[in-house]
N, C-alpha and C. Protein backbone atom coordinates (compact mmCIF):
# COMPACT_ATOMS: atom_id res chain seq x y z
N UNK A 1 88.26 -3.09 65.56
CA UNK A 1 88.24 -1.67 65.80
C UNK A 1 87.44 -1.00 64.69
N UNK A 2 86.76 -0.17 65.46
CA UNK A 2 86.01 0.67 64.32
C UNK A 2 85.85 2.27 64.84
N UNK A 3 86.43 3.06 64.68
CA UNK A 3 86.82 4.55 64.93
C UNK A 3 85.91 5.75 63.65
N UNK A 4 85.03 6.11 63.84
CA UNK A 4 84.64 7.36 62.65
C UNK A 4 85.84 8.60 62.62
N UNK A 5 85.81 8.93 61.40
CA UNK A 5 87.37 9.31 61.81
C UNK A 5 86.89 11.04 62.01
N UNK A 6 85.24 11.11 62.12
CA UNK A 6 84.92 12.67 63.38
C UNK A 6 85.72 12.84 63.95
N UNK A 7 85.82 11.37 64.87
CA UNK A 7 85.74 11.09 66.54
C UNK A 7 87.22 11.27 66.93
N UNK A 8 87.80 12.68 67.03
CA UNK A 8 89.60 12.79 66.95
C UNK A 8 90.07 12.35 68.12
N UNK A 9 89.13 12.87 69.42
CA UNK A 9 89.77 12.32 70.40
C UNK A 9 90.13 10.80 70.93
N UNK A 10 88.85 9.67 69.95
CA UNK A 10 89.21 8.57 70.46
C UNK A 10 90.00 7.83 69.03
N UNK A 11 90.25 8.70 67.74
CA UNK A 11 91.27 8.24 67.20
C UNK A 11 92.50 8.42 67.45
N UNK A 12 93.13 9.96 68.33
CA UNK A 12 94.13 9.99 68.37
C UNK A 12 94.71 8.79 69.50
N UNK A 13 93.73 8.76 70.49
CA UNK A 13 94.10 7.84 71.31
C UNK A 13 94.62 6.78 70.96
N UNK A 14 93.45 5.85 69.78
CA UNK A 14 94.19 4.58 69.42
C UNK A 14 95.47 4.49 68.54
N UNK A 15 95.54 6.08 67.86
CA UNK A 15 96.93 6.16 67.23
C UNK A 15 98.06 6.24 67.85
N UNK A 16 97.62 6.78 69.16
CA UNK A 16 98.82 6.67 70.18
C UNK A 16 99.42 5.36 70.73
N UNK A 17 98.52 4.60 71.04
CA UNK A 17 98.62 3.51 71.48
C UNK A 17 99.13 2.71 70.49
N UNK A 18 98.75 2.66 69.09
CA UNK A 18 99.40 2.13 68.25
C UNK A 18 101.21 2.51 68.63
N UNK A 19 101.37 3.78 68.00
CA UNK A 19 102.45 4.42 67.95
C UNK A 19 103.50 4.25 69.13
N UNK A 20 102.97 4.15 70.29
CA UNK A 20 104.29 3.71 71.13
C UNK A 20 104.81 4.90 71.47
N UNK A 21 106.04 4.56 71.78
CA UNK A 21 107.15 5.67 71.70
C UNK A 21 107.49 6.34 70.29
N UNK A 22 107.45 5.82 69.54
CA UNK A 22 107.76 6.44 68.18
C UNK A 22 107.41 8.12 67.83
N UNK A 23 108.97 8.29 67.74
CA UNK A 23 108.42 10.02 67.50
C UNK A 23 108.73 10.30 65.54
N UNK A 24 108.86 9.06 65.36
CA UNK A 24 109.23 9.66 63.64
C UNK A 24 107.83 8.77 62.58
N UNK A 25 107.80 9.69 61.78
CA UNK A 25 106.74 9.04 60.80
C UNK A 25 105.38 8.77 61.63
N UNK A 26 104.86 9.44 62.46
CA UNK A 26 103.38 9.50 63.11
C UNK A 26 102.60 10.22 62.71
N UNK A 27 101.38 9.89 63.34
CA UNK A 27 100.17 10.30 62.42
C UNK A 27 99.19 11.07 63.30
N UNK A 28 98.87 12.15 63.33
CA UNK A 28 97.41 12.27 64.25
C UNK A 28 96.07 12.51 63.57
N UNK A 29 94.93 12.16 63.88
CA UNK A 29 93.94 12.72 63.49
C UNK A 29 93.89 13.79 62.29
N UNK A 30 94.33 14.84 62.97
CA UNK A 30 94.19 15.80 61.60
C UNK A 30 95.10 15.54 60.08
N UNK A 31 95.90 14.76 60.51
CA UNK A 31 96.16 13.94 59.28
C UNK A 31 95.64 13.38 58.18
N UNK A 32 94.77 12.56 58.61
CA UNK A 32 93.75 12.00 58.46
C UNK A 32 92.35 12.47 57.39
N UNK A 33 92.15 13.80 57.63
CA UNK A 33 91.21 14.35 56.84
C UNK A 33 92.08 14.76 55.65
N UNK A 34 92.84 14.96 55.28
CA UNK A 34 93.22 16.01 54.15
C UNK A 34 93.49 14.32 53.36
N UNK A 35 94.42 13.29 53.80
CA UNK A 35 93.93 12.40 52.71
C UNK A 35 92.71 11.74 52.61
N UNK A 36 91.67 11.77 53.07
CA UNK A 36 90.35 11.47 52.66
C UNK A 36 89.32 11.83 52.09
N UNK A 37 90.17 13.45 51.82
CA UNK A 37 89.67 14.65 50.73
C UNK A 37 90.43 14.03 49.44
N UNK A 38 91.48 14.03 49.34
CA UNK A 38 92.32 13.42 48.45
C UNK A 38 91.90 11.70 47.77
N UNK A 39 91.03 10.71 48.54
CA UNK A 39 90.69 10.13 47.90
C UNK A 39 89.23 10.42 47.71
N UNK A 40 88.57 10.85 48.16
CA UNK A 40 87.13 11.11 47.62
C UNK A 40 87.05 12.27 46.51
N UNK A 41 88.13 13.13 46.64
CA UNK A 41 88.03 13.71 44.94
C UNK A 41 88.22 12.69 43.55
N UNK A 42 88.87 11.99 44.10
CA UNK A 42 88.91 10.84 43.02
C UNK A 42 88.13 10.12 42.47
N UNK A 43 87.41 9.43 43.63
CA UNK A 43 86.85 8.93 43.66
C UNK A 43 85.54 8.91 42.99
N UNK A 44 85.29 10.61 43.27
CA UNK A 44 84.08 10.96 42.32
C UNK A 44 84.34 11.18 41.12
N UNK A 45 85.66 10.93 40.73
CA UNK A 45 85.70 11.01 39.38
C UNK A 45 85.22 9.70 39.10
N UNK A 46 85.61 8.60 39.33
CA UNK A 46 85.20 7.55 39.32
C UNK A 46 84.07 6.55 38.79
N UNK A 47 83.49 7.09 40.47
CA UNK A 47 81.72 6.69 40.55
C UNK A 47 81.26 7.30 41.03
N UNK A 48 79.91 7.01 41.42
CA UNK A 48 78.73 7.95 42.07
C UNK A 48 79.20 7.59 43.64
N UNK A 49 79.02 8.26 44.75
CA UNK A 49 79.03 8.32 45.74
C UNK A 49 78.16 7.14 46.21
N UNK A 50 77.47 6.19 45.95
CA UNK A 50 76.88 4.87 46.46
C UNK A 50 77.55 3.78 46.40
N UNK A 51 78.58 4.32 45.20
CA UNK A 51 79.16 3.03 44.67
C UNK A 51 80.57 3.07 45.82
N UNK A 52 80.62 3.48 46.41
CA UNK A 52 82.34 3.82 47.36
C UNK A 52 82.01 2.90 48.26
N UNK A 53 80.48 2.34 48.97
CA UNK A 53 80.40 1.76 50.00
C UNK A 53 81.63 0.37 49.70
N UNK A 54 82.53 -0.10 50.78
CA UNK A 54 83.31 -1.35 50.84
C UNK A 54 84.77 -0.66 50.46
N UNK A 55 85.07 0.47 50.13
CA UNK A 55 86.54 0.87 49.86
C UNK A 55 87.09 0.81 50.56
N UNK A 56 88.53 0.12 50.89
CA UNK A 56 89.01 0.09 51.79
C UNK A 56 90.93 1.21 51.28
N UNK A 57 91.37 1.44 52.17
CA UNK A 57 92.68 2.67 51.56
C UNK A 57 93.51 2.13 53.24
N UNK A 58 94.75 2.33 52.89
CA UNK A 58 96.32 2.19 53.77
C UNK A 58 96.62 4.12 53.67
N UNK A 59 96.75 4.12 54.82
CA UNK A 59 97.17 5.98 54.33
C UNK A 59 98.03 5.93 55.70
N UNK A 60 99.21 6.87 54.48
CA UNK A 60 100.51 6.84 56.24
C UNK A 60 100.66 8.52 55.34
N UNK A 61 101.87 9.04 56.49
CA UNK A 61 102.23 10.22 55.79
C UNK A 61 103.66 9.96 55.28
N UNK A 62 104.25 9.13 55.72
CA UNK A 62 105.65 8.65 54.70
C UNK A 62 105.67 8.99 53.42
N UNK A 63 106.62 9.43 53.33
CA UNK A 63 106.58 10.26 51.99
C UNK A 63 107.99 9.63 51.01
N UNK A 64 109.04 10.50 51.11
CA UNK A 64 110.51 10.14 50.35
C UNK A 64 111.30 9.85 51.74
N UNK A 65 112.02 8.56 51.93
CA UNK A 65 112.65 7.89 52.77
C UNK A 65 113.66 7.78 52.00
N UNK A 66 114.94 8.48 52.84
CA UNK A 66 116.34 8.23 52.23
C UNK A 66 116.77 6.81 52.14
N UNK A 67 117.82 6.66 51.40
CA UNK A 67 118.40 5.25 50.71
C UNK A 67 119.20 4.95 51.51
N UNK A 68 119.71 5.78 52.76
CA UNK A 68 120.72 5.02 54.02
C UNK A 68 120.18 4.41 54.44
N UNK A 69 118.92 4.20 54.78
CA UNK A 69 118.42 2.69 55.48
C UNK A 69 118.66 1.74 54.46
N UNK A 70 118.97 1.01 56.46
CA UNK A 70 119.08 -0.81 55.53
C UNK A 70 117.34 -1.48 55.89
N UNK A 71 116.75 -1.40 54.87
CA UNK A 71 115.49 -2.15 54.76
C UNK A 71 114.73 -0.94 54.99
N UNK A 72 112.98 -1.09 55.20
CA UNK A 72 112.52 0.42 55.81
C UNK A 72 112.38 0.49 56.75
N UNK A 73 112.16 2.16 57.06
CA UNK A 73 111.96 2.65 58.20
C UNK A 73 110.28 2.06 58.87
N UNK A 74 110.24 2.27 60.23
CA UNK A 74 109.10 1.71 60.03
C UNK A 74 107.74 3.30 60.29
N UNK A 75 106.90 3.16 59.98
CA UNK A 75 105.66 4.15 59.53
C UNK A 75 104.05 3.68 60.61
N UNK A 76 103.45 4.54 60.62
CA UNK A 76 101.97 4.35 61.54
C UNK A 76 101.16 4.45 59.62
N UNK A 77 100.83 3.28 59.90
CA UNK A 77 99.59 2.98 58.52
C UNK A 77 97.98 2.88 59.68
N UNK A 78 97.12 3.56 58.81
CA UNK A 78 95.74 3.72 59.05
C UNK A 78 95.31 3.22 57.97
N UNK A 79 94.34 1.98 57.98
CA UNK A 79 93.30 1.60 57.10
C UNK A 79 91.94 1.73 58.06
N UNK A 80 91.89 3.38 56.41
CA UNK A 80 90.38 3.42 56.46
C UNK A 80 89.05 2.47 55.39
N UNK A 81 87.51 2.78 56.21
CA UNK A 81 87.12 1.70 55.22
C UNK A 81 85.41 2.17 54.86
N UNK A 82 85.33 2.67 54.17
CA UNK A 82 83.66 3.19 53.49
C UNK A 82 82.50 2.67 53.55
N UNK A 83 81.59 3.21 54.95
CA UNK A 83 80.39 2.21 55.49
C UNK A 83 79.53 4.05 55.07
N UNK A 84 78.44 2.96 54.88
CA UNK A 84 76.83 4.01 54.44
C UNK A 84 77.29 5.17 55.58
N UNK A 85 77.50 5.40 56.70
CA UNK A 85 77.66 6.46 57.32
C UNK A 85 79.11 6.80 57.34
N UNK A 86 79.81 6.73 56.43
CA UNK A 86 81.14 7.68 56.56
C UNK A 86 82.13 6.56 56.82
N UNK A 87 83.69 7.57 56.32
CA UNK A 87 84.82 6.80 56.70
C UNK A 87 84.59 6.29 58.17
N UNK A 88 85.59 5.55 58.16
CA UNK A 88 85.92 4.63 59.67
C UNK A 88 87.18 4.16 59.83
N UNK A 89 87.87 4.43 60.58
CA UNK A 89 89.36 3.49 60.72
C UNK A 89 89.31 2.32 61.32
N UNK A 90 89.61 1.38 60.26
CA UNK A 90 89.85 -0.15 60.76
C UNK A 90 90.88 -0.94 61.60
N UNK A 91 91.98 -0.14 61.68
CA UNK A 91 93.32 -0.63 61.73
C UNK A 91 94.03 0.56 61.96
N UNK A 92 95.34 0.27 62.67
CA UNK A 92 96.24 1.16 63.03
C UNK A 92 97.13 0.47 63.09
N UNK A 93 98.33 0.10 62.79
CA UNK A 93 99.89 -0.42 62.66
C UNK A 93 100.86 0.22 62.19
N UNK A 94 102.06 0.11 63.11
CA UNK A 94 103.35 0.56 62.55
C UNK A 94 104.08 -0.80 61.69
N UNK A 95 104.25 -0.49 60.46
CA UNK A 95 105.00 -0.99 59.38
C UNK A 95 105.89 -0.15 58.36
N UNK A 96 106.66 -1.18 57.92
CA UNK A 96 107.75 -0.85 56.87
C UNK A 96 107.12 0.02 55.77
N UNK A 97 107.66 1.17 55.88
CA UNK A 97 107.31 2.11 55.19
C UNK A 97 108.05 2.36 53.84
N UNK A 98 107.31 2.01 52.92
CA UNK A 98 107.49 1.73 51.23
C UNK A 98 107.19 3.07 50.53
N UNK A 99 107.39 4.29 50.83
CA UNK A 99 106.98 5.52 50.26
C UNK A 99 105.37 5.52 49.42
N UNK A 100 104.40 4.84 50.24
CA UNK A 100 103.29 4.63 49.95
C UNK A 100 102.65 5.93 50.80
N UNK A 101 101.80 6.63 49.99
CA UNK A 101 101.17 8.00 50.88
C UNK A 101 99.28 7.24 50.99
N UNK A 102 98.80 7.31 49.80
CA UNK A 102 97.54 6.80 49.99
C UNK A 102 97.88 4.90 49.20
N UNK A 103 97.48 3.66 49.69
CA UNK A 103 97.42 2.77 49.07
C UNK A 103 96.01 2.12 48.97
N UNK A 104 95.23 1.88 47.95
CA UNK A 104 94.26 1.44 47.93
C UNK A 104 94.27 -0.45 48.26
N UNK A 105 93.27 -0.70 48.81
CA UNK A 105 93.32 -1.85 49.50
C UNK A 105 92.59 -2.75 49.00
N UNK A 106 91.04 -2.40 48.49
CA UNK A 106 90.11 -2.94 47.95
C UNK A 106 89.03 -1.78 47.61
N UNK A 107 88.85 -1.86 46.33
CA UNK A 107 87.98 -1.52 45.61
C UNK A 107 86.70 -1.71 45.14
N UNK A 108 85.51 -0.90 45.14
CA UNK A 108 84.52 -1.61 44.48
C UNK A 108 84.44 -2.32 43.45
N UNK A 109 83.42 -2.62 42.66
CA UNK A 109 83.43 -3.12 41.17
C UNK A 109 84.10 -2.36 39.81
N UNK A 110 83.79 -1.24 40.26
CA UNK A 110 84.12 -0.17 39.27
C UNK A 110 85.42 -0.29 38.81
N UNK A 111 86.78 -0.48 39.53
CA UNK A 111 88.19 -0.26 39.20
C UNK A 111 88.70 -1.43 38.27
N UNK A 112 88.50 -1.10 37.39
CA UNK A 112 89.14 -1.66 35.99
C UNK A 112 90.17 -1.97 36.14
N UNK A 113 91.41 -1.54 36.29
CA UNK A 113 93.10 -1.67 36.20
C UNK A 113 93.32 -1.37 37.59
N UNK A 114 93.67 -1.66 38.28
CA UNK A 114 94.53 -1.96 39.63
C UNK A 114 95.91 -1.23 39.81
N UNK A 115 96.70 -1.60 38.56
CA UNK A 115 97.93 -0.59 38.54
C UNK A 115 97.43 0.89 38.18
N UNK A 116 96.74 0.99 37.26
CA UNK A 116 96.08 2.91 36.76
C UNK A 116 95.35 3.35 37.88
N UNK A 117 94.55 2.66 39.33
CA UNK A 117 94.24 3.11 40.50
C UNK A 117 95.19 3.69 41.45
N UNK A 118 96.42 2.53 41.41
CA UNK A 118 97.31 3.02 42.24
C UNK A 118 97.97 4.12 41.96
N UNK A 119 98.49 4.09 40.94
CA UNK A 119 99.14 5.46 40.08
C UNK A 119 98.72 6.63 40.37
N UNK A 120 97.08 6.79 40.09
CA UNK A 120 95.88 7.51 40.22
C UNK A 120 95.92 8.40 41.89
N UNK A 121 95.91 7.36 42.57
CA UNK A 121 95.99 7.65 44.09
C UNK A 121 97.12 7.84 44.90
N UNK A 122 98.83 7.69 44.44
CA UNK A 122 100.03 7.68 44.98
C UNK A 122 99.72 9.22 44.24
N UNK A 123 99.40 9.73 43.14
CA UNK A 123 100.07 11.09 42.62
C UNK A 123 99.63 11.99 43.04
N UNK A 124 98.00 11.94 43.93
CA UNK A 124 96.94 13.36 44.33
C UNK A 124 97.86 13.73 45.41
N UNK A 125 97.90 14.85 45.30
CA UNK A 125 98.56 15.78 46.12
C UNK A 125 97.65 16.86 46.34
């Protein structure tokens, strides 16, 4: 799968289809843009905008999940992934949702520390 994440009408679709019946912890399209503002501000702190090509990011909107569950709840994760013409969604799955908002997946060369990325990218709000 490869979705530009412009293209709302044929992402929401595949998010639907992902999603099922599930009415808790879903995701639509417009979701979608506000964390990809959120990692490309970063990002340019980073590096130069050439260097992003191959980034790959997990982005759900799960946020704080109460401690009455037994194990987690489960969540719609979107991995997006940084080609010369713009984001793209690779993937769509519902999984166990770990209070992960943006998770970085793979990085260019640039990311030094792995834990100071994640940190970096769980805190933009």
């Amino acid at each position: 799968m490869k979705i530009n994440v412009k293209d709302s009408k044929k992402l929401n679709k595949a998010i639907k289809a992902a999603e099922g019946k599930s009415w808790a912890r879903t995701m639509t399209a417009e979701d979608i843009q506000p964390l990809i503002s959120d990692i490309e501000s970063v990002l340019r702190l980073m590096a130069p905008k050439k260097e992003w090509l191959g980034s790959t990011f997990d982005l759900t909107n799960a946020h704080h999940i109460a401690c009455s569950y037994f194990g987690y709840p489960k969540s719609t994760f979107v991995r997006i992934e940084r080609f010369t013409s713009g984001w793209f969604v690779t993937r769509i799955s519902r999984e166990d949702a770990k209070n992960i908002a943006i998770f970085p997946v793979k990085l260019p060369k640039f990311s030094n520390s792995e834990r100071h990325v994640r940190k970096v990218f769980n805190s933009v709000k």
